[in-house]
Protein backbone atom coordinates (compact mmCIF):
# COMPACT_ATOMS: atom_id res chain seq x y z
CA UNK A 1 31.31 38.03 6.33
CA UNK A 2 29.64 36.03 8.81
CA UNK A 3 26.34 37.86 8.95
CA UNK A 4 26.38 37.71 4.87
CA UNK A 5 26.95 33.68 5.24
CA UNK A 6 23.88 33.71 7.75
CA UNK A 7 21.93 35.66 5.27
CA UNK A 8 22.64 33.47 2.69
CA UNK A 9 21.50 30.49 4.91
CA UNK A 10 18.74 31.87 5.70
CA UNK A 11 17.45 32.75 2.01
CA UNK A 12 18.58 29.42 1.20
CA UNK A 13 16.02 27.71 3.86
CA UNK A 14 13.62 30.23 2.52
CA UNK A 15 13.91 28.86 -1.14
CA UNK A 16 13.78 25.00 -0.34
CA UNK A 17 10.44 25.46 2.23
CA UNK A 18 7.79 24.68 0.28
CA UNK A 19 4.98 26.54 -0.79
CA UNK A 20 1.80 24.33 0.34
CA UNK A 21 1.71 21.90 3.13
CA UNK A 22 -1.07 19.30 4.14
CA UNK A 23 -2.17 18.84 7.96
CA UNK A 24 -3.19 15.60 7.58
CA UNK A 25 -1.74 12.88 4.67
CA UNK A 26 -3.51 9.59 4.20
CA UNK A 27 -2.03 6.68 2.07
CA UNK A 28 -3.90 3.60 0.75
CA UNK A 29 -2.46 1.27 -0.91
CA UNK A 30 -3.55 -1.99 -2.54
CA UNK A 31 -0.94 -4.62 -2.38
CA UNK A 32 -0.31 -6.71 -5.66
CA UNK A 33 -3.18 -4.97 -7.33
CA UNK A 34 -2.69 -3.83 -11.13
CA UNK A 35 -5.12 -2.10 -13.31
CA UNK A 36 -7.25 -5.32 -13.89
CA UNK A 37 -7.32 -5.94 -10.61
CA UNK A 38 -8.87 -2.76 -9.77
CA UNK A 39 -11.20 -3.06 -12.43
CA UNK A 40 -12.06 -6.36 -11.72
CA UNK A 41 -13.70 -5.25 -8.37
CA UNK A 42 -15.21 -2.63 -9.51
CA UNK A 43 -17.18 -4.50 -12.62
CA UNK A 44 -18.19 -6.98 -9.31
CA UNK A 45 -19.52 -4.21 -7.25
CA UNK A 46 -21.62 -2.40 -10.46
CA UNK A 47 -19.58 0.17 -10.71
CA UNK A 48 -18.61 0.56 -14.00
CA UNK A 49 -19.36 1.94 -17.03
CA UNK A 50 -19.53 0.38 -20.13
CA UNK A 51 -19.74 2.97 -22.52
CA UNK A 52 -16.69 4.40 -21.68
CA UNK A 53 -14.96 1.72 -20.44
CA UNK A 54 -13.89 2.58 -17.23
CA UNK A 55 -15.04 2.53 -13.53
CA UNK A 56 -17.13 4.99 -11.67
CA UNK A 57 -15.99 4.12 -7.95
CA UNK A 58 -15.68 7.93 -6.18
CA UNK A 59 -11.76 8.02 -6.85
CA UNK A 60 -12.95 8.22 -10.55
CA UNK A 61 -14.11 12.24 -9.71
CA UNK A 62 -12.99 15.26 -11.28
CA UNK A 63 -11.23 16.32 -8.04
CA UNK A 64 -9.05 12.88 -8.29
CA UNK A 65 -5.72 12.92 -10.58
CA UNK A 66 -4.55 10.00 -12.36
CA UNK A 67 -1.39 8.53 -13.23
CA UNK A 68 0.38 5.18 -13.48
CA UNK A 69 3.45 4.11 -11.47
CA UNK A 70 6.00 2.26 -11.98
CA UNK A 71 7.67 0.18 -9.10
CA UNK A 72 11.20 -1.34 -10.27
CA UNK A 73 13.52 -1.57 -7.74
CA UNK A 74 17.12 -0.59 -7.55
CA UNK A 75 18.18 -4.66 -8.35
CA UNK A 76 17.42 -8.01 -8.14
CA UNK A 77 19.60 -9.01 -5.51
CA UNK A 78 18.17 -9.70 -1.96
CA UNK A 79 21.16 -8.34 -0.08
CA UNK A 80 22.96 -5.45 -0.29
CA UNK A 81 25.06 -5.17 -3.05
CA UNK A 82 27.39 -2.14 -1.77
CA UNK A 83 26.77 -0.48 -5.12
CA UNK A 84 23.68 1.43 -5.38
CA UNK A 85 23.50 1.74 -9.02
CA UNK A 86 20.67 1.10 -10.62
CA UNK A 87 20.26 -2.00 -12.54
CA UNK A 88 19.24 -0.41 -16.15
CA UNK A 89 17.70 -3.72 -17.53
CA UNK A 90 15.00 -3.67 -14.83
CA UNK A 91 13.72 0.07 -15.71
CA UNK A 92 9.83 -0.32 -17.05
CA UNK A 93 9.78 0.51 -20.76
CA UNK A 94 6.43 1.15 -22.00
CA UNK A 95 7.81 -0.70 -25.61
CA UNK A 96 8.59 -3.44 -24.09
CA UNK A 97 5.73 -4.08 -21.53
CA UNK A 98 3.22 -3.61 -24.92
CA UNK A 99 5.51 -5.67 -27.16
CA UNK A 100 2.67 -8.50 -28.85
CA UNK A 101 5.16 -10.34 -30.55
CA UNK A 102 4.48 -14.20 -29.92
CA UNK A 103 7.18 -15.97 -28.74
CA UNK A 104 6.60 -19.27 -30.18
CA UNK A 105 4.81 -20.20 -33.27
CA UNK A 106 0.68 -20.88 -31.16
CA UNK A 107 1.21 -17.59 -29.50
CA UNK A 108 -0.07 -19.31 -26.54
CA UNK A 109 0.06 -17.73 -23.57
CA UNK A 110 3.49 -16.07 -24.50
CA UNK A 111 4.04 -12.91 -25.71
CA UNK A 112 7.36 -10.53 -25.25
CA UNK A 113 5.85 -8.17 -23.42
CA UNK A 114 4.36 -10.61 -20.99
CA UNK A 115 7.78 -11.73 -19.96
CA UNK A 116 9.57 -8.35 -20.09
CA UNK A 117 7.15 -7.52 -17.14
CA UNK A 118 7.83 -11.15 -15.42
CA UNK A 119 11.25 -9.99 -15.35
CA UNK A 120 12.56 -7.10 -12.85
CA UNK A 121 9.67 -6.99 -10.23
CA UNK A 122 10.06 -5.43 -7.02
CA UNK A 123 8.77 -6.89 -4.24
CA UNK A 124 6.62 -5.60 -1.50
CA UNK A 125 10.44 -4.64 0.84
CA UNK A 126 11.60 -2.61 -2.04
CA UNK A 127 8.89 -1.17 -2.96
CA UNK A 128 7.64 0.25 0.13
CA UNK A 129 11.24 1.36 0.84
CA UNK A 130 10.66 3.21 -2.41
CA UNK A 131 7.38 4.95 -0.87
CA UNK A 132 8.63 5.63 2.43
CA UNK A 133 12.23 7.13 1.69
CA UNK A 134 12.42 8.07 -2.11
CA UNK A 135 15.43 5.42 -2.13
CA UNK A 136 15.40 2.33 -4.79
CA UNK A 137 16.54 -0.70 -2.85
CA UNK A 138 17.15 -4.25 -2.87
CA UNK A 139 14.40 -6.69 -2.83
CA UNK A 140 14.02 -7.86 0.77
CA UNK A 141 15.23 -3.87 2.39
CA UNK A 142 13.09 -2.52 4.72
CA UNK A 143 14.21 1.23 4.68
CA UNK A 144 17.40 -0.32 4.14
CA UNK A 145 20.24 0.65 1.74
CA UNK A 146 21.83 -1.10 -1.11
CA UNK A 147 25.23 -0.21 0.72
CA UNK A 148 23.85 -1.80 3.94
CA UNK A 149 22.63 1.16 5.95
CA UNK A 150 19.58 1.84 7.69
CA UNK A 151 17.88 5.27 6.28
CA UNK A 152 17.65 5.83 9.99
CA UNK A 153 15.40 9.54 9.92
CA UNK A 154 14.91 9.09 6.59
CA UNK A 155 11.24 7.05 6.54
CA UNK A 156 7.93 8.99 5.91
CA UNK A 157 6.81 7.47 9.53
CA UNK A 158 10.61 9.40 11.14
CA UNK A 159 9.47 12.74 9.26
CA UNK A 160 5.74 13.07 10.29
CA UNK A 161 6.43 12.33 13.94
CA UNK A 162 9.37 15.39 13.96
CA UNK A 163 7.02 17.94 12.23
CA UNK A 164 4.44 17.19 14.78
CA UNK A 165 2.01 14.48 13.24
CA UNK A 166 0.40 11.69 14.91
CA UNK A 167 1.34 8.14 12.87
CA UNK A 168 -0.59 4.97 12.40
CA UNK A 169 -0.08 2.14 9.86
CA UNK A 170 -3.34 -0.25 9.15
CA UNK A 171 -3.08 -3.60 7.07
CA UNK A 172 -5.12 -6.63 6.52
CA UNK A 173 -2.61 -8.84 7.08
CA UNK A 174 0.33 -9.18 9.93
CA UNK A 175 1.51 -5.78 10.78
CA UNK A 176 5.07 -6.88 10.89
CA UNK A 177 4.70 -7.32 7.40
CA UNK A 178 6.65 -5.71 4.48
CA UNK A 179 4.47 -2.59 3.71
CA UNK A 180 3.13 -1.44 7.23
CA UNK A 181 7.21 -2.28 8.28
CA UNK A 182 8.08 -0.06 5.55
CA UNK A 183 5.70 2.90 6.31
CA UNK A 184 5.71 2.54 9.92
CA UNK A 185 9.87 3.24 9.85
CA UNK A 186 11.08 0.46 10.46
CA UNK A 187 14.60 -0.48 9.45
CA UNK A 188 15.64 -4.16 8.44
CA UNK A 189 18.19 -5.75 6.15
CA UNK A 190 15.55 -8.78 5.54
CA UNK A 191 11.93 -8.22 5.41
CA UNK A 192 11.65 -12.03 7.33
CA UNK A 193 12.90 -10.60 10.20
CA UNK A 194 9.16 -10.42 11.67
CA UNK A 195 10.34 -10.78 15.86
CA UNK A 196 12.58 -7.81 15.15
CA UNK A 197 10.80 -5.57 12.91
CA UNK A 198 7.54 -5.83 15.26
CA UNK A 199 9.60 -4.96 18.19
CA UNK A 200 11.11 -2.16 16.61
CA UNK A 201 8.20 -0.73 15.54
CA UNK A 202 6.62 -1.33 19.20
CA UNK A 203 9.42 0.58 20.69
CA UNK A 204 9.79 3.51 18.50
CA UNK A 205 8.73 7.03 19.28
CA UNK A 206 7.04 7.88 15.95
CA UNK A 207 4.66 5.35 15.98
CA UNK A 208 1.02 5.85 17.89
CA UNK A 209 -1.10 3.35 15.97
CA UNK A 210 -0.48 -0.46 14.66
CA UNK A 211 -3.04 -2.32 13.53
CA UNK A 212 -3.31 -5.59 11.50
CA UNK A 213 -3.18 -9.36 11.65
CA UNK A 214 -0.68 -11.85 13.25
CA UNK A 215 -2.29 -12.88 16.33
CA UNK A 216 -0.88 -15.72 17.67
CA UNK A 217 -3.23 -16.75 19.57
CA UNK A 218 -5.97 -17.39 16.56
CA UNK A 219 -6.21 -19.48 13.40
CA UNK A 220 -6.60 -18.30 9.81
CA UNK A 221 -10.68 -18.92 10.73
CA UNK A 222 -10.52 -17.10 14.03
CA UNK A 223 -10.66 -19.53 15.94
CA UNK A 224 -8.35 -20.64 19.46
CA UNK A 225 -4.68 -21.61 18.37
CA UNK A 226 -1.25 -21.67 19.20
CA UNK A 227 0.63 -20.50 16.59
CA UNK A 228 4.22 -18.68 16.42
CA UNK A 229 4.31 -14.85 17.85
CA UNK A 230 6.84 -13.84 15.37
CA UNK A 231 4.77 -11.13 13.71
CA UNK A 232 4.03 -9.17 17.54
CA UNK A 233 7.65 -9.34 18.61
CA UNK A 234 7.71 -12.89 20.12
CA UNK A 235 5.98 -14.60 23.30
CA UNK A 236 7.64 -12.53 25.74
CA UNK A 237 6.31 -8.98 24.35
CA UNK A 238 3.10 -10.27 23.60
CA UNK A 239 2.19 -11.24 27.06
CA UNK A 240 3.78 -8.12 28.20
CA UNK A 241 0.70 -6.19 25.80
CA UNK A 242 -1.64 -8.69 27.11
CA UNK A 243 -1.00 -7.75 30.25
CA UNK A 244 -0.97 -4.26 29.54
CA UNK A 245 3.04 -3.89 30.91
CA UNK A 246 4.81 -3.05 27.52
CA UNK A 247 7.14 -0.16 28.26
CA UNK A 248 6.33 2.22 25.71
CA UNK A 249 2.58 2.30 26.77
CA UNK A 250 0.63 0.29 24.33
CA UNK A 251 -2.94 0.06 24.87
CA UNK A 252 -3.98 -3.50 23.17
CA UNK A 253 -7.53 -4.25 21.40
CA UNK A 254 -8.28 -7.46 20.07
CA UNK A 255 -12.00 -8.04 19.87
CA UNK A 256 -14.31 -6.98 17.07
CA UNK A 257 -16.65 -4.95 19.83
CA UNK A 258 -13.01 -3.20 21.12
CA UNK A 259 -12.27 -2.37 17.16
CA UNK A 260 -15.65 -0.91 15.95
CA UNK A 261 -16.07 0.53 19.99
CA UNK A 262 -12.92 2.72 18.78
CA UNK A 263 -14.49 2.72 15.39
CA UNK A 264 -17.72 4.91 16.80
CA UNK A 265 -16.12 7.01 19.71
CA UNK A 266 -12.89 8.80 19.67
CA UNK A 267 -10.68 8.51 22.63
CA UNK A 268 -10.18 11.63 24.70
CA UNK A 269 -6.84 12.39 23.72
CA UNK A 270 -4.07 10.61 21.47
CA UNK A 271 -3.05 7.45 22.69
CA UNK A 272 -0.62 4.40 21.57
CA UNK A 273 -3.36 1.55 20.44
CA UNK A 274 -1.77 -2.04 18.91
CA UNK A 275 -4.67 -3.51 17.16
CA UNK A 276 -4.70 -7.11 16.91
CA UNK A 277 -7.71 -8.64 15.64
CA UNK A 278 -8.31 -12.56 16.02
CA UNK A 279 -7.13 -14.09 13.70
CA UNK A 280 -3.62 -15.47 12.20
CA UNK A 281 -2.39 -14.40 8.54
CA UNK A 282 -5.17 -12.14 7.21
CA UNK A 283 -8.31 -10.78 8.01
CA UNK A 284 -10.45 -12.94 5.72
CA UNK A 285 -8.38 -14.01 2.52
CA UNK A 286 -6.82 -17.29 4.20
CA UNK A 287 -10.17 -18.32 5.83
CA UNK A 288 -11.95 -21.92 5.06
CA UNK A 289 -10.72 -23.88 2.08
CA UNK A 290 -10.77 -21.82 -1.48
CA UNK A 291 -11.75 -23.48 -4.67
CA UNK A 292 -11.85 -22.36 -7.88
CA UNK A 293 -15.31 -22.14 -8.49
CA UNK A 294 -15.97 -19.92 -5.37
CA UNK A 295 -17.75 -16.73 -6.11
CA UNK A 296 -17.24 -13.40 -4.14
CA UNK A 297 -18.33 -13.91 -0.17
CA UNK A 298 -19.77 -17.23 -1.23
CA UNK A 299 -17.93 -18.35 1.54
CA UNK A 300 -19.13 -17.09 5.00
CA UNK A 301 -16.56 -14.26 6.17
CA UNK A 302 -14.56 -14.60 9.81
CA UNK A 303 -17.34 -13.34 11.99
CA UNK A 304 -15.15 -12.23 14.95
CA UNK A 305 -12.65 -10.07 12.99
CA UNK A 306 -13.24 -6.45 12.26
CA UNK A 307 -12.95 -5.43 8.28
CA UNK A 308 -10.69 -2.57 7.00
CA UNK A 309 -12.52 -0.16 7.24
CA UNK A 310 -13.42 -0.56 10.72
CA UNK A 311 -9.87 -0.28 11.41
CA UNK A 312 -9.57 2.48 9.86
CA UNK A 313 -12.16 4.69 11.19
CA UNK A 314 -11.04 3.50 14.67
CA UNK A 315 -7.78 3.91 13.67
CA UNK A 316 -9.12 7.65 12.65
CA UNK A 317 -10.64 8.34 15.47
CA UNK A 318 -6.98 8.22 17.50
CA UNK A 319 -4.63 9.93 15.18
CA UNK A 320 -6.91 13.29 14.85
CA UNK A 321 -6.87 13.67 18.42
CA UNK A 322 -3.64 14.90 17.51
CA UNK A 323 -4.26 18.94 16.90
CA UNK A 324 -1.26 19.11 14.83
CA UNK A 325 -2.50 16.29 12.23
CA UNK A 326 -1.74 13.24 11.30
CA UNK A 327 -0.01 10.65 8.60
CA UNK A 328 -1.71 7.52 8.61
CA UNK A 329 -1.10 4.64 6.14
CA UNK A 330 -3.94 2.12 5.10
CA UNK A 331 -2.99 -1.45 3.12
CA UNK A 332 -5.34 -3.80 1.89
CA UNK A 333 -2.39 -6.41 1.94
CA UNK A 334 -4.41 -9.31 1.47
CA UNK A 335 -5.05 -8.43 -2.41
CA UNK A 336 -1.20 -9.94 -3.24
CA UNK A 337 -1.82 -12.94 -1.08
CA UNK A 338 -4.83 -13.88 -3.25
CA UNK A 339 -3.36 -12.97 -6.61
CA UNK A 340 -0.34 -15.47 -5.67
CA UNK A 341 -2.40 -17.80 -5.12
CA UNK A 342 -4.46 -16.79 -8.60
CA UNK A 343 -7.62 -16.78 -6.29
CA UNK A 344 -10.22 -14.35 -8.02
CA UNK A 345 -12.82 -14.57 -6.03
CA UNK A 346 -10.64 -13.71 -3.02
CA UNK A 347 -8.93 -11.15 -4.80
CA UNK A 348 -11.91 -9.39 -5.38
CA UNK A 349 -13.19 -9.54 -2.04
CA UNK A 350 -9.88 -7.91 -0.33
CA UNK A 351 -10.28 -5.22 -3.31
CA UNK A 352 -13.57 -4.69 -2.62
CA UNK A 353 -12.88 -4.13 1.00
CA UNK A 354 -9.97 -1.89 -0.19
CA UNK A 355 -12.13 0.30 -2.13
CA UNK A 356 -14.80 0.72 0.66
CA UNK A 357 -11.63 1.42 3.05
CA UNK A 358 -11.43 4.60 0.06
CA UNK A 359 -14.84 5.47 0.99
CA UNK A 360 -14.61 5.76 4.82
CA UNK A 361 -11.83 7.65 4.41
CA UNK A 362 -13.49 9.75 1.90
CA UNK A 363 -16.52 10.32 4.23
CA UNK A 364 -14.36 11.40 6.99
CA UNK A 365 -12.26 13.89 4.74
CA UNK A 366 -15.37 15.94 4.03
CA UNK A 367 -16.86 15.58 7.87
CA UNK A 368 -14.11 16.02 9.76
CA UNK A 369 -11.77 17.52 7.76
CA UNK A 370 -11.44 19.05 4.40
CA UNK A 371 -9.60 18.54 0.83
CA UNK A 372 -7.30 22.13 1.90
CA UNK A 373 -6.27 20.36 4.83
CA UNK A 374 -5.94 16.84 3.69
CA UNK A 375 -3.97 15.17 0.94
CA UNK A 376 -5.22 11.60 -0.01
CA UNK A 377 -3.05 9.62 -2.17
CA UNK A 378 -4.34 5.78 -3.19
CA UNK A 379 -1.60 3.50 -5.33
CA UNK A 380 -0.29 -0.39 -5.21
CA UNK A 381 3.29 -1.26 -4.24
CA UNK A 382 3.37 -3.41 -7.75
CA UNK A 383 1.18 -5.92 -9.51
CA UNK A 384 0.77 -9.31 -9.30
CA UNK A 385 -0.58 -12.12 -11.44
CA UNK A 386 -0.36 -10.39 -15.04
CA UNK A 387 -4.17 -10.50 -15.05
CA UNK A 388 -5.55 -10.04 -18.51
CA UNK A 389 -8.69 -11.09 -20.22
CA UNK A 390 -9.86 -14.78 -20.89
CA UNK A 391 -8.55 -14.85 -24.40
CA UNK A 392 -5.46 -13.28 -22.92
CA UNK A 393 -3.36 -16.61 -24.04
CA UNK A 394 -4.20 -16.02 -27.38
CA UNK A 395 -4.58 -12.62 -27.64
CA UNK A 396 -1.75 -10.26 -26.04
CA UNK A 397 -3.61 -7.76 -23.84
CA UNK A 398 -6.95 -8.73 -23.91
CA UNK A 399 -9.30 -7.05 -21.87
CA UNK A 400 -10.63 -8.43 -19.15
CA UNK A 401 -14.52 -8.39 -19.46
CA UNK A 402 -17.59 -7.45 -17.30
CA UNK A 403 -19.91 -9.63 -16.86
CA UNK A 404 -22.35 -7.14 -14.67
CA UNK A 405 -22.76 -6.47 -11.27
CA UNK A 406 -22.22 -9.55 -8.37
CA UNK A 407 -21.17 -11.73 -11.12
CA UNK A 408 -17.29 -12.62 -11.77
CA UNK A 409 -15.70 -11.08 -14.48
CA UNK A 410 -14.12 -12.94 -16.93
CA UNK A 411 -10.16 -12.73 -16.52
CA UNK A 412 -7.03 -15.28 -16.92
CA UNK A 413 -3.93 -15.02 -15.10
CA UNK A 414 0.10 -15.50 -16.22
CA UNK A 415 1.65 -15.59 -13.31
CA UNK A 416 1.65 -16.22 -9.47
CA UNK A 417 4.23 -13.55 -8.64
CA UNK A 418 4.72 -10.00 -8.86
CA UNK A 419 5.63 -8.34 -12.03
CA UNK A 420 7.07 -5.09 -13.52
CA UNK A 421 3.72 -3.57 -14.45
CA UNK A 422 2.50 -0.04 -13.90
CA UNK A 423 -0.42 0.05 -10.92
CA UNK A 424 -2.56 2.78 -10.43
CA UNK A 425 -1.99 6.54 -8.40
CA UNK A 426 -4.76 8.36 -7.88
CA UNK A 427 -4.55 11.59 -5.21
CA UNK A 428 -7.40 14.24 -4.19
CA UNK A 429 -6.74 17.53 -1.77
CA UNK A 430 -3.83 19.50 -0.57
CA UNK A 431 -1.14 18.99 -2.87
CA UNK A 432 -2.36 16.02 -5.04
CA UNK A 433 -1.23 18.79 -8.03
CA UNK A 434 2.49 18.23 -7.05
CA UNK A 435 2.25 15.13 -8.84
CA UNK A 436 2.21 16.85 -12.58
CA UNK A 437 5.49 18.35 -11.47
CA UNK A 438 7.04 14.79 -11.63
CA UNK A 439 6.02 13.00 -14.53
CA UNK A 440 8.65 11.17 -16.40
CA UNK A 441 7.04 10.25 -19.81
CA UNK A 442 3.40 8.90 -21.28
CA UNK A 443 2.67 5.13 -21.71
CA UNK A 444 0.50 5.63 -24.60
CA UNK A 445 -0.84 1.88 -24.52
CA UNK A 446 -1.72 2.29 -21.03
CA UNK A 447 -3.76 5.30 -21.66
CA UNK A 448 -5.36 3.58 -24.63
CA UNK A 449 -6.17 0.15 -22.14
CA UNK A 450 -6.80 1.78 -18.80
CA UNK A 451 -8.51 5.86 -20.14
CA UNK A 452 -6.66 8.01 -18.50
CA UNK A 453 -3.55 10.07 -19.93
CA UNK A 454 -0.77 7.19 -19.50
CA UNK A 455 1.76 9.97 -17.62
CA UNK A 456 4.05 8.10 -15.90
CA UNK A 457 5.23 9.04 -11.82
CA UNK A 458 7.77 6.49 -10.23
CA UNK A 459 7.34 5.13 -6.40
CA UNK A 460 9.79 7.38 -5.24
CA UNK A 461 7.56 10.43 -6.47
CA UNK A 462 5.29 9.41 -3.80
CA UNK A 463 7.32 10.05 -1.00
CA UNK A 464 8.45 12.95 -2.61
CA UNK A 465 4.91 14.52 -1.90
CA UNK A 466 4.56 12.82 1.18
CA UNK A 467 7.24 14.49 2.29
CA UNK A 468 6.95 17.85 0.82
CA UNK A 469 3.06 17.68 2.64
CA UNK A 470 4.75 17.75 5.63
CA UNK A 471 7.20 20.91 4.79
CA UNK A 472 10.60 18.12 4.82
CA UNK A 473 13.48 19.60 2.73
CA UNK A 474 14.69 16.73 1.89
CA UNK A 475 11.67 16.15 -0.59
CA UNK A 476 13.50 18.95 -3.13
């Protein structure tokens, strides 16, 4: 009997393993950037195409699928509730997100549909919970459960490191933050927690690249400043990396030279680098004074700072000294920050910078790698702004409109905060066909506004094939 019950254990392991696996996964994603956002930046950098109304940046290929997500959470509550059901009137529903009725007798700037998706966003805590784990959350969770549990083992970050990857997480802003907390494993009841989550993520053994924003010792224009060290752990650990003495090993770089040095040579084997670059809150989106009638990189850029795709070739270069592969996350975070602040010009700058972060990554796929060993995957945790076109208050859904390339495109915003909208998922190499095993349904108007076939894939799908790249069981 025993020997049949091993049998049947083993057949059992032999049924969930799964059939394909990816050495290397990379994720980018675009925080607080919808559809329109996306398409603003491209329109700005030329590449679009007018006939067929859609862009024709490299993600746009053949080889590229394309859905839309959607990025509810599991409620609106910012603490644990202790029930872990899912709050039904937050679900996206295509009718209602496309619903044109006016809601008052002008029709301006109010249409149902616009405040269905006001209602029941996720924010950036949630969502990347969502990503990292496959579990819907409260807003404010870090890999944290609505019955107030750590998913301790459970992050994307936990599962790469035990099957042998090398891990990094890249953002544009502090990397403390929601998103790179999220998908670097950390584990926090309240996303604020910034001292904690930073020291966490310093300390634990998945983790063999950080780099973004948050130095403490810099302004928002790069310049010398005493500001809180919240977002690296606090003043004592961040003169223990100064000084090179932090425990766990962590090789600090701060200067542009040290970023684009790591940029152009690998290192000779995988080490632990913390990449700080000089500067406060974000690379470039909080630098000078905006106003409204700034244009794209009218304003000079923070000269000392590297850009995001600096960081991530150097942060590249580490992880695949790894033989085994890697899992590396890339956020251009500061896209939300300039959407809250309804700041287009900024917006699509950090877009921009997103979509050349695509590139690099793209480039080193097919040189160093290949699209049978490497799964790319490129999404937003949620929209923000409900960016439409500029006779969007009159006219529900109107399209935002090019106005050719280096110029602004014409757009309006509804909001300054996150809403329920679907955001872009679009996924090239090993395994980026799992996806068509999860769709849940076809938003018809969102084929007909964005040209693609409007099948619908949920956040948690994502980690679903993150995790399934990486042979975890737990993704079945």
């Amino acid at each position: 009997m025993r020997h049949l019950f091993l049998l049947a254990w083993v057949m059992l392991l032999f049924i969930a393993a799964p059939a394909w696996a990816a050495k290397n996964v990379i994720l980018l994603i675009s925080d607080g950037a919808g559809f329109n956002c996306w398409r603003a930046a491209s329109m700005y950098e030329g590449k679009w195409d007018a006939v067929k109304q859609r862009s024709t940046q490299i993600y746009e290929g053949p080889d590229w699928v394309q859905y839309a997500c959607t990025t509810h959470p599991l409620n609106l509550s910012t603490r644990p509730t202790g029930k872990a059901e899912q709050d039904p009137a937050i679900l996206y529903d295509p009718a209602k997100a496309w619903d044109a009725s006016p809601l008052n007798r002008a029709g301006k700037g109010a249409f149902a549909g616009y405040r269905f998706v006001k209602q029941g966003a996720t924010d950036s805590a949630a969502a990347g919970t969502a990503i990292a784990t496959g579990v819907k959350t409260y807003n404010n969770a870090i890999n944290w459960s609505d019955t107030n549990q750590p998913l301790t083992g459970r992050t994307i970050a936990e599962i790469a490191k035990a099957r042998g990857r090398a891990v990094g997480v890249v953002s544009s802003v502090p990397w403390s933050h929601a998103t790179p907390a999220c998908l670097g494993g950390a584990h926090n009841p309240e996303r604020n927690q910034y001292r904690e989550i930073a020291n966490e993520m310093l300390n634990a053994p998945y983790l063999d690249v950080i780099m973004g924003a948050g130095n403490p010792d810099f302004d928002d224009d790069g310049q010398p400043a005493q500001k809180k060290a919240d977002y690296v752990g606090g003043p004592e650990t961040w003169e223990q990396l100064k000084q090179g003495k932090h425990p766990k090993g962590w090789r600090l770089i701060q200067t542009k030279d040290e970023f684009e040095a790591l940029a152009a040579t690998p290192p000779q084997a995988l080490i632990k680098v913390l990449g700080v670059p000089q500067v406060n809150s974000t690379l470039q989106q909080n630098r000078g004074k905006y106003r409204q009638t700034d244009t794209p990189f009218s304003q000079p850029l923070n000269a000392n700072v590297p850009s995001l795709v600096t960081m991530t070739k150097a942060a590249l270069n580490v992880l695949t000294r790894n033989p085994d592969g890697f899992f590396l996350m890339v956020e251009g975070g500061a896209v939300d920050w300039a959407n809250h602040a309804n700041q287009t010009a900024r917006a699509i700058e950090e877009q921009v910078d997103f979509n050349q972060a695509i590139q690099a990554v793209v480039e080193w796929v097919e040189k160093h790698s290949s699209w049978n060993e490497t799964l790319v995957i490129c999404t937003s945790d949620h929209e923000t702004g409900l960016i439409w076109g500029p006779q969007s208050d009159t006219v529900a859904f109107d399209p935002i409109v090019d106005r050719g390339p280096g110029k602004m495109p014409e757009l309006r915003y509804h909001s300054s905060s996150h809403t329920n909208s679907v955001v872009p998922l679009v996924a090239r190499g090993s395994g980026a066909d799992q996806f068509a095993k999860l769709v849940r349904g076809v938003d018809a108007m969102a084929a007909k506004h964005w040209g693609f076939s409007g099948q619908l894939i949920d956040n948690t799908d994502i980690f679903k094939v993150l995790a399934s790249a990486f042979g975890d069981p737990s993704a079945n």
